[in-house]
C-alpha atoms as a PDB file:
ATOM      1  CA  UNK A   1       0.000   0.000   0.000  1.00  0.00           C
ATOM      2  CA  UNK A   2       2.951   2.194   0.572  1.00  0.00           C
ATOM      3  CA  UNK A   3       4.754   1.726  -2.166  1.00  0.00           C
ATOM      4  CA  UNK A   4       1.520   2.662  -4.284  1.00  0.00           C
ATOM      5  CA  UNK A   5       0.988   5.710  -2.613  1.00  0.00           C
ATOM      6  CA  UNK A   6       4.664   6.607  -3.012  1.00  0.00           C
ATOM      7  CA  UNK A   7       3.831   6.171  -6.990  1.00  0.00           C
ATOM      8  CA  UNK A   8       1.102   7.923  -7.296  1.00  0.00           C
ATOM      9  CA  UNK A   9       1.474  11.022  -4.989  1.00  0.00           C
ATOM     10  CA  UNK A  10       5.536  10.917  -4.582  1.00  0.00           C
ATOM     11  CA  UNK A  11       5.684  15.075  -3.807  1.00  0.00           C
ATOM     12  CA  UNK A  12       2.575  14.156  -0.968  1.00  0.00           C
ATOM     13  CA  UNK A  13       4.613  11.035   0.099  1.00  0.00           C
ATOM     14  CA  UNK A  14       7.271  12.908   1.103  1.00  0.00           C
ATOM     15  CA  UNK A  15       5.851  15.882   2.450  1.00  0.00           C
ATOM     16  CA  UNK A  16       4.235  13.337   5.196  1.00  0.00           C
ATOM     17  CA  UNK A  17       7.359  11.998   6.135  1.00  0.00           C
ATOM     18  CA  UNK A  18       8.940  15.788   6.623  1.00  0.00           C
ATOM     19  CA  UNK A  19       5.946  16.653   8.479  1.00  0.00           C
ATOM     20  CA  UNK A  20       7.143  14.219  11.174  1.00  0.00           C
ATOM     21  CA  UNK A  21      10.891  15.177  10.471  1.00  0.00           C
ATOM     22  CA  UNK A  22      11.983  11.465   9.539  1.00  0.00           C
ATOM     23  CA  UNK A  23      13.043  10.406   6.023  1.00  0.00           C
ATOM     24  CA  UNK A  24      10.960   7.777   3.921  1.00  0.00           C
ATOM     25  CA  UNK A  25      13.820   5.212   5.077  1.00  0.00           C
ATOM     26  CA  UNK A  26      13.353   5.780   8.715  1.00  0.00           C
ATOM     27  CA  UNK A  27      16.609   8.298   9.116  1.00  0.00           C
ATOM     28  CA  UNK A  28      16.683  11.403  10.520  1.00  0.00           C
ATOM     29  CA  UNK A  29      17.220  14.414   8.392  1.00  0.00           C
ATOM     30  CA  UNK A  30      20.681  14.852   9.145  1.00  0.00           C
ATOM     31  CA  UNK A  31      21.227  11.103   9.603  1.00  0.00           C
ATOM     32  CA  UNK A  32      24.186   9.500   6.773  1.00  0.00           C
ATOM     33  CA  UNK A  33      23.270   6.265   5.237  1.00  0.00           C
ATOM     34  CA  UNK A  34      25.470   3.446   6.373  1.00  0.00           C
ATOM     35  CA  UNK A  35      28.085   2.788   5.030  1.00  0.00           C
ATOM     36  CA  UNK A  36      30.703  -0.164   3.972  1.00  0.00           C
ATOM     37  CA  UNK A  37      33.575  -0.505   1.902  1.00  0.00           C
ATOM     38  CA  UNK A  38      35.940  -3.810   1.031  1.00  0.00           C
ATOM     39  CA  UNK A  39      38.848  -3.009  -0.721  1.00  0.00           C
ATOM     40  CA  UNK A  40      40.715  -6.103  -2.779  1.00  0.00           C
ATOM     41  CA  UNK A  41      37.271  -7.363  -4.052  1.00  0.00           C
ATOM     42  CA  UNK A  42      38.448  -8.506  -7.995  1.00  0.00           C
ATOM     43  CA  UNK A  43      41.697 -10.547  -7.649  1.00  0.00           C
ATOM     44  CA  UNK A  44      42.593  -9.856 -11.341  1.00  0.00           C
ATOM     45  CA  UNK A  45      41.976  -5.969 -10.998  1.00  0.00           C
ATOM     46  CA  UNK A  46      44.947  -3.924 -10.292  1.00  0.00           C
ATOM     47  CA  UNK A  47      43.034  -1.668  -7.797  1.00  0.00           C
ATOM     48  CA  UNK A  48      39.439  -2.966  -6.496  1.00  0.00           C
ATOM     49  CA  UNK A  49      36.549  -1.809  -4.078  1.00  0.00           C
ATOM     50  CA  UNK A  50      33.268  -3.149  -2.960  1.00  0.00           C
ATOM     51  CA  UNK A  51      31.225  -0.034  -1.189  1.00  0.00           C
ATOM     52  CA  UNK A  52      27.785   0.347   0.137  1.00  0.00           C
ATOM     53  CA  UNK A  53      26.122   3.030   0.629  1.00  0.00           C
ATOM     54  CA  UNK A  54      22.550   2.493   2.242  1.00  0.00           C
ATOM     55  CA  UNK A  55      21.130  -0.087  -0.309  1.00  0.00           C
ATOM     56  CA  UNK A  56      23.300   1.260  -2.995  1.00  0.00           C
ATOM     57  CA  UNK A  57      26.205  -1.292  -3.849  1.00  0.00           C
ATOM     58  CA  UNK A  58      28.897  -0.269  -6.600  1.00  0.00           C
ATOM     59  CA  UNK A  59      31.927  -2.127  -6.939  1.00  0.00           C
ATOM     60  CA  UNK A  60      34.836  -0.811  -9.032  1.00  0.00           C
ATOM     61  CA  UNK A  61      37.748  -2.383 -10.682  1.00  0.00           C
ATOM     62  CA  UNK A  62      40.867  -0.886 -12.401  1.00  0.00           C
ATOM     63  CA  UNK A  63      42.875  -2.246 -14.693  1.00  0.00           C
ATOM     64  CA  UNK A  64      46.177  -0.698 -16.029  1.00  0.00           C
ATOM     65  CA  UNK A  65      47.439  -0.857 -19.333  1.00  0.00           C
ATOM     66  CA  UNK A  66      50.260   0.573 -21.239  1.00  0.00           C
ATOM     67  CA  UNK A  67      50.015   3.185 -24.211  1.00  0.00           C
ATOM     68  CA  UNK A  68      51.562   6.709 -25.648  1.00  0.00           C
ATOM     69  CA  UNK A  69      50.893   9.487 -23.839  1.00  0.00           C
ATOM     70  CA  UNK A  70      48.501  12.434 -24.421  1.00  0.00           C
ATOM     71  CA  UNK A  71      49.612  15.199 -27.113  1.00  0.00           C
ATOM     72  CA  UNK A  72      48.669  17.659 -24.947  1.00  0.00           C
ATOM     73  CA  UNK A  73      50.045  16.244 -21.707  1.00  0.00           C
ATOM     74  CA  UNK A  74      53.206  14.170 -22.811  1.00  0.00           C
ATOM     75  CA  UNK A  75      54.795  13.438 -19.376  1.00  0.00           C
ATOM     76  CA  UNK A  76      51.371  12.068 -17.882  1.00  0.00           C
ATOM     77  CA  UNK A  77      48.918   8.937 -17.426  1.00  0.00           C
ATOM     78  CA  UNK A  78      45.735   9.446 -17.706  1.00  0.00           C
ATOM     79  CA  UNK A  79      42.666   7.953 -16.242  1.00  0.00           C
ATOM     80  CA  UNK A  80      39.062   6.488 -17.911  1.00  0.00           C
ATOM     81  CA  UNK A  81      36.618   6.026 -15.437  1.00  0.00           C
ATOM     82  CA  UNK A  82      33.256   4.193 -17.028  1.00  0.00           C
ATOM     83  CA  UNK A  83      30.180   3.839 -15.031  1.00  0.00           C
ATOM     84  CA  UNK A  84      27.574   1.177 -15.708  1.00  0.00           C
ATOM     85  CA  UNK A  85      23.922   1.084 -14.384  1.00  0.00           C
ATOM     86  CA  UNK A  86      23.518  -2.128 -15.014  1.00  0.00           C
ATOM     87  CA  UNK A  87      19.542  -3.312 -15.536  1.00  0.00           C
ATOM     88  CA  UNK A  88      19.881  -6.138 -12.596  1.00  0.00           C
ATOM     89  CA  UNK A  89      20.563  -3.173 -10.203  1.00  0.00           C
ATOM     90  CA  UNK A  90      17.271  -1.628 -10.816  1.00  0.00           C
ATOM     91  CA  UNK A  91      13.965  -1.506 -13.419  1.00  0.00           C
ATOM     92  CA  UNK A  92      14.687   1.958 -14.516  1.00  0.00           C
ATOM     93  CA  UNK A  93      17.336   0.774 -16.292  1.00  0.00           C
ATOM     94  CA  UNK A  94      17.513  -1.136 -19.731  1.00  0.00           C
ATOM     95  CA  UNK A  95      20.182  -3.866 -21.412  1.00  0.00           C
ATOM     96  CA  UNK A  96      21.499  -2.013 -24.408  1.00  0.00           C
ATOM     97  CA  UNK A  97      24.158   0.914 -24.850  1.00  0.00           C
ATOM     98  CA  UNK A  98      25.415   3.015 -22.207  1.00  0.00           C
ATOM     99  CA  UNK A  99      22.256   5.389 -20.890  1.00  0.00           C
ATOM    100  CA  UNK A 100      22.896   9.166 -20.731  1.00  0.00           C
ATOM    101  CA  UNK A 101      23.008   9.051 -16.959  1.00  0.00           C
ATOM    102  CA  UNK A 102      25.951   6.706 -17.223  1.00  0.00           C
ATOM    103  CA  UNK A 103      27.709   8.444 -19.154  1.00  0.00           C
ATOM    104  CA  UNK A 104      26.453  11.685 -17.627  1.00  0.00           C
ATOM    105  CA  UNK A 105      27.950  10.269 -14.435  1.00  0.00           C
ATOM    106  CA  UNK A 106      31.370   8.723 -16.179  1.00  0.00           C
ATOM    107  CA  UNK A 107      31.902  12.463 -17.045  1.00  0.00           C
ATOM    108  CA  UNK A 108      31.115  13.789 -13.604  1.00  0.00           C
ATOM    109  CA  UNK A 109      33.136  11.047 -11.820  1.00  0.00           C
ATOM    110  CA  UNK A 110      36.519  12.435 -14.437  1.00  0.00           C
ATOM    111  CA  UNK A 111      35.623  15.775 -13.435  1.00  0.00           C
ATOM    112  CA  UNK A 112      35.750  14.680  -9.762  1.00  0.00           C
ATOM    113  CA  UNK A 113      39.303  13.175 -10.413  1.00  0.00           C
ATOM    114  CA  UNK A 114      40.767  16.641 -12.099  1.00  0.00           C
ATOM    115  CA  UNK A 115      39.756  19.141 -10.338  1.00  0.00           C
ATOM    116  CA  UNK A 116      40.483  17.152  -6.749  1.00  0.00           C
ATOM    117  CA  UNK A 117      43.754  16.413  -7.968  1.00  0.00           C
ATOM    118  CA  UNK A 118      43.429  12.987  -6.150  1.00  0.00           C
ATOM    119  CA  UNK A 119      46.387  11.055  -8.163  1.00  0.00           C
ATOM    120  CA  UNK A 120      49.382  12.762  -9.813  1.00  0.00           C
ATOM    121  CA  UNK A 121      49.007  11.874 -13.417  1.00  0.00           C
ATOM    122  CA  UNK A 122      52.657  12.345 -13.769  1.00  0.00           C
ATOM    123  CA  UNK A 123      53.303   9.242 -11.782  1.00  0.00           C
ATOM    124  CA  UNK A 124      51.668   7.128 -14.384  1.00  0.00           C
ATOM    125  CA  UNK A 125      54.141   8.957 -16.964  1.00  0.00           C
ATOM    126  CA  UNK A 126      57.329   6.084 -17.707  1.00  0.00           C
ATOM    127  CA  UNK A 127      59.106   7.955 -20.806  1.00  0.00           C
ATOM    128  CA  UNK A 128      57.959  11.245 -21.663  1.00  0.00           C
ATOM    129  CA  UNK A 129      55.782  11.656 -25.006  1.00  0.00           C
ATOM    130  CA  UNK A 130      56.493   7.527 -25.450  1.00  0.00           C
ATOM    131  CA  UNK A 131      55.057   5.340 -22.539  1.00  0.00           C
ATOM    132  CA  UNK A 132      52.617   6.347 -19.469  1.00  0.00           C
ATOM    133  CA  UNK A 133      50.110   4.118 -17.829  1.00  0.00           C
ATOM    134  CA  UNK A 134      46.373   4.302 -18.715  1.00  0.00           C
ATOM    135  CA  UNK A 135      44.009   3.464 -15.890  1.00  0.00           C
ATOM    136  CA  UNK A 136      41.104   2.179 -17.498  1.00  0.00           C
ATOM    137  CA  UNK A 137      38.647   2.462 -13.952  1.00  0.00           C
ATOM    138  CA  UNK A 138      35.059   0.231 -14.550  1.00  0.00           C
ATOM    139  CA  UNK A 139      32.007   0.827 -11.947  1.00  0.00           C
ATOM    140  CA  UNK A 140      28.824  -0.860 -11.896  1.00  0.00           C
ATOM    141  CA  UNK A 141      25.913  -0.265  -9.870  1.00  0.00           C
ATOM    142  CA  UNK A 142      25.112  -3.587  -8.261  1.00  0.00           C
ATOM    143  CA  UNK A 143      22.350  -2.360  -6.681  1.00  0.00           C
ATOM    144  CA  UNK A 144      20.433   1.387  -6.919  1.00  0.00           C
ATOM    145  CA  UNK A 145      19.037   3.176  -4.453  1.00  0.00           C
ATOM    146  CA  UNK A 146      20.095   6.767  -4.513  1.00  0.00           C
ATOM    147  CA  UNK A 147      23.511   7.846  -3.440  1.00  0.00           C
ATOM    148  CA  UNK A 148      24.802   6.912  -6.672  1.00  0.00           C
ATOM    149  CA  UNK A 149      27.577   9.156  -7.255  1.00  0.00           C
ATOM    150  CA  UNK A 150      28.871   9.331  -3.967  1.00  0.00           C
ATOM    151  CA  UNK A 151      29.042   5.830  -3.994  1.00  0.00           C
ATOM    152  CA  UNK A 152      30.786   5.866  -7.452  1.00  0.00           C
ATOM    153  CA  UNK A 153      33.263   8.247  -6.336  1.00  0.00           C
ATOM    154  CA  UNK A 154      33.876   6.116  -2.870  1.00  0.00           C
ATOM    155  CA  UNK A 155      34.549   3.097  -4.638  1.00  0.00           C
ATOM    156  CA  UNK A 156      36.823   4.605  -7.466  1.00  0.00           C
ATOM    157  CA  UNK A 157      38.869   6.345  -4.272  1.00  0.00           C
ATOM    158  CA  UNK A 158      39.139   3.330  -2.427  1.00  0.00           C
ATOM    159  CA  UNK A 159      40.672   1.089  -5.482  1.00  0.00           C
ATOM    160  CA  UNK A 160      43.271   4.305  -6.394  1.00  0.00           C
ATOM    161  CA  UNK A 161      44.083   3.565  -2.815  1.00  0.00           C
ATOM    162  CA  UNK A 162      45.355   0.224  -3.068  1.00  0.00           C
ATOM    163  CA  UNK A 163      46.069   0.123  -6.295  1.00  0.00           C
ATOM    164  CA  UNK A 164      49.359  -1.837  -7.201  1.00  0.00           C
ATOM    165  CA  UNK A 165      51.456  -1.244 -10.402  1.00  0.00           C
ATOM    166  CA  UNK A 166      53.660  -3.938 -11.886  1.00  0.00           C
ATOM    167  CA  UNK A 167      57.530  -1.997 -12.360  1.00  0.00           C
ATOM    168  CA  UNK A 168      58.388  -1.103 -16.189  1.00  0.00           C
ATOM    169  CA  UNK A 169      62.125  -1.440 -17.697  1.00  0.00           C
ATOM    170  CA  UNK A 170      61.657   0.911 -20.992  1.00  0.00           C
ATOM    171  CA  UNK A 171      63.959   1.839 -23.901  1.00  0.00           C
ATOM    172  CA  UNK A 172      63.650   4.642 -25.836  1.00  0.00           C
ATOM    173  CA  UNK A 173      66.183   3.787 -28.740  1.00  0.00           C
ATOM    174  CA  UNK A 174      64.769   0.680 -28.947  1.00  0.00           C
ATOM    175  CA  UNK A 175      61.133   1.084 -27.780  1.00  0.00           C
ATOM    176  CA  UNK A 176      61.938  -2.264 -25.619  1.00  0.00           C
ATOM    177  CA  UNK A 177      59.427  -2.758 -22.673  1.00  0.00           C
ATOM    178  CA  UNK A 178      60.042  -5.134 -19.980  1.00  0.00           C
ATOM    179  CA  UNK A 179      57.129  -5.911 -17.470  1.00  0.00           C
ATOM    180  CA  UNK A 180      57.987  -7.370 -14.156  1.00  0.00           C
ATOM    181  CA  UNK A 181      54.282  -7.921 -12.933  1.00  0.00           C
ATOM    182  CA  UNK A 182      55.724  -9.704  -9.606  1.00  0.00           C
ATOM    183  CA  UNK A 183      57.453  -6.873  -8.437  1.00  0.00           C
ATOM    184  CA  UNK A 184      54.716  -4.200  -8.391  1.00  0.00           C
ATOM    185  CA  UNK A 185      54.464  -0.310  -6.820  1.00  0.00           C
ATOM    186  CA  UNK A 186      52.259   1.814  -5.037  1.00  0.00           C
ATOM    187  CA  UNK A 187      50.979   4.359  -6.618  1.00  0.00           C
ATOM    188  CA  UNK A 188      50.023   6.949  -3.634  1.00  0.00           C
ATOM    189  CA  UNK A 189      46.777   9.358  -3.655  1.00  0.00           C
ATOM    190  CA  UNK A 190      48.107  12.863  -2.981  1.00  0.00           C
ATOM    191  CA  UNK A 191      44.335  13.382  -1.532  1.00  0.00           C
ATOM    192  CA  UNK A 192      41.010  11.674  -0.923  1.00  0.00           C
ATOM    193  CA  UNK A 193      38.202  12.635  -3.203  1.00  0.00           C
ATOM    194  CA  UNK A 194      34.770  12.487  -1.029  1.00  0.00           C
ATOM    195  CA  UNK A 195      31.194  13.257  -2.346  1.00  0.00           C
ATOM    196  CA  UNK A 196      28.227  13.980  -0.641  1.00  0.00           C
ATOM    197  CA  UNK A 197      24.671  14.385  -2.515  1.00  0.00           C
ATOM    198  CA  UNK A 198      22.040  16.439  -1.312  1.00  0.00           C
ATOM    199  CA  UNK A 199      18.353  17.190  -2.726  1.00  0.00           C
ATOM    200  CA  UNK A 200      16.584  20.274  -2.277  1.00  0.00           C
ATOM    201  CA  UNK A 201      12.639  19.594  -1.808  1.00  0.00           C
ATOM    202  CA  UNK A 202      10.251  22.394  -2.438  1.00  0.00           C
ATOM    203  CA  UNK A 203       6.890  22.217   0.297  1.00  0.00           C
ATOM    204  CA  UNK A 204       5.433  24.353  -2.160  1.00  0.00           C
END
């Protein structure tokens, strides 16, 4: 019976719940959802988290791979984060190409990682204008339930964190590249990137 009167008056819905200062999940206004993260959740992944936010579950996984750097940035990595809202994490979302709020969100989440200045991109560099690392950074949406992008950007911190890099033995005049994947580095976070979502809800 809830849930149906949630559908069909959702502005009413919620103005009952602020009349009685509680959110529709029980919290109190300025209550946090819980939350949990597990770092090291893909084995294969060079850099993985598990976090949950509420009922919102997003795990990311990084994987590194080598390439030439950017023209316009020639002694840096560079990072592509990808976000997926996959269908089985809830009905408003459909099998088929990336939606516009993925991609909306992929966008955001890069944003997040420039401006912050969370990773030094020149760390990733190995030979200027030759060899860098590319962080190619995938997040799904196990399971949606609002919180989305914080829990994106939680996730994507928390796998920089740990992530692990295997050591590179490049040379130029030759373009010879030697990977020793057992003897890996850590690439360190110069600072943490947090985000925290808010709604504005007019009584009117």
């Amino acid at each position: 019976m809830e849930s149906q009167y949630k559908t069909i008056h959702p502005a009413k819905y919620l103005r009952d719940h602020f009349a009685s200062n509680i959110r529709p999940d029980g919290r109190e206004f300025m209550s946090f959802r819980p939350v949990s993260v597990c770092v090291g959740s893909i084995t294969k992944a060079d850099g993985s988290a598990l976090v949950k936010i509420g009922n919102t579950t997003v795990v990311c996984g990084i994987k590194a791979e080598l390439a030439c750097p950017k023209a316009e940035s020639p002694d840096c990595g560079f990072i592509v984060p990808n976000v997926e809202l996959a269908p089985l994490s809830s009905p408003k979302f459909r099998p088929g190409p990336p939606s516009e709020e993925s991609q909306c969100i992929s966008k955001l989440i890069e944003k997040i990682l420039i401006n912050s200045e969370a990773i030094d991109l020149k760390s990733l560099c190995i030979h200027k204008d030759k060899l860098a690392w590319v962080l190619y950074c995938d997040i799904i949406s196990l399971d949606y339930d609002g919180s989305v992008i914080d829990a994106c950007t939680t996730s994507l911190m928390a796998a920089l964190k740990i992530l692990t890099l295997p050591t590179v033995d490049y040379t130029p005049e030759t373009g010879s590249i030697k990977i020793d994947k057992k003897n890996r580095i850590h690439i360190p976070l110069k600072q943490l990137a947090i985000c925290t979502t808010f709604a504005i809800f007019d009584k009117g």
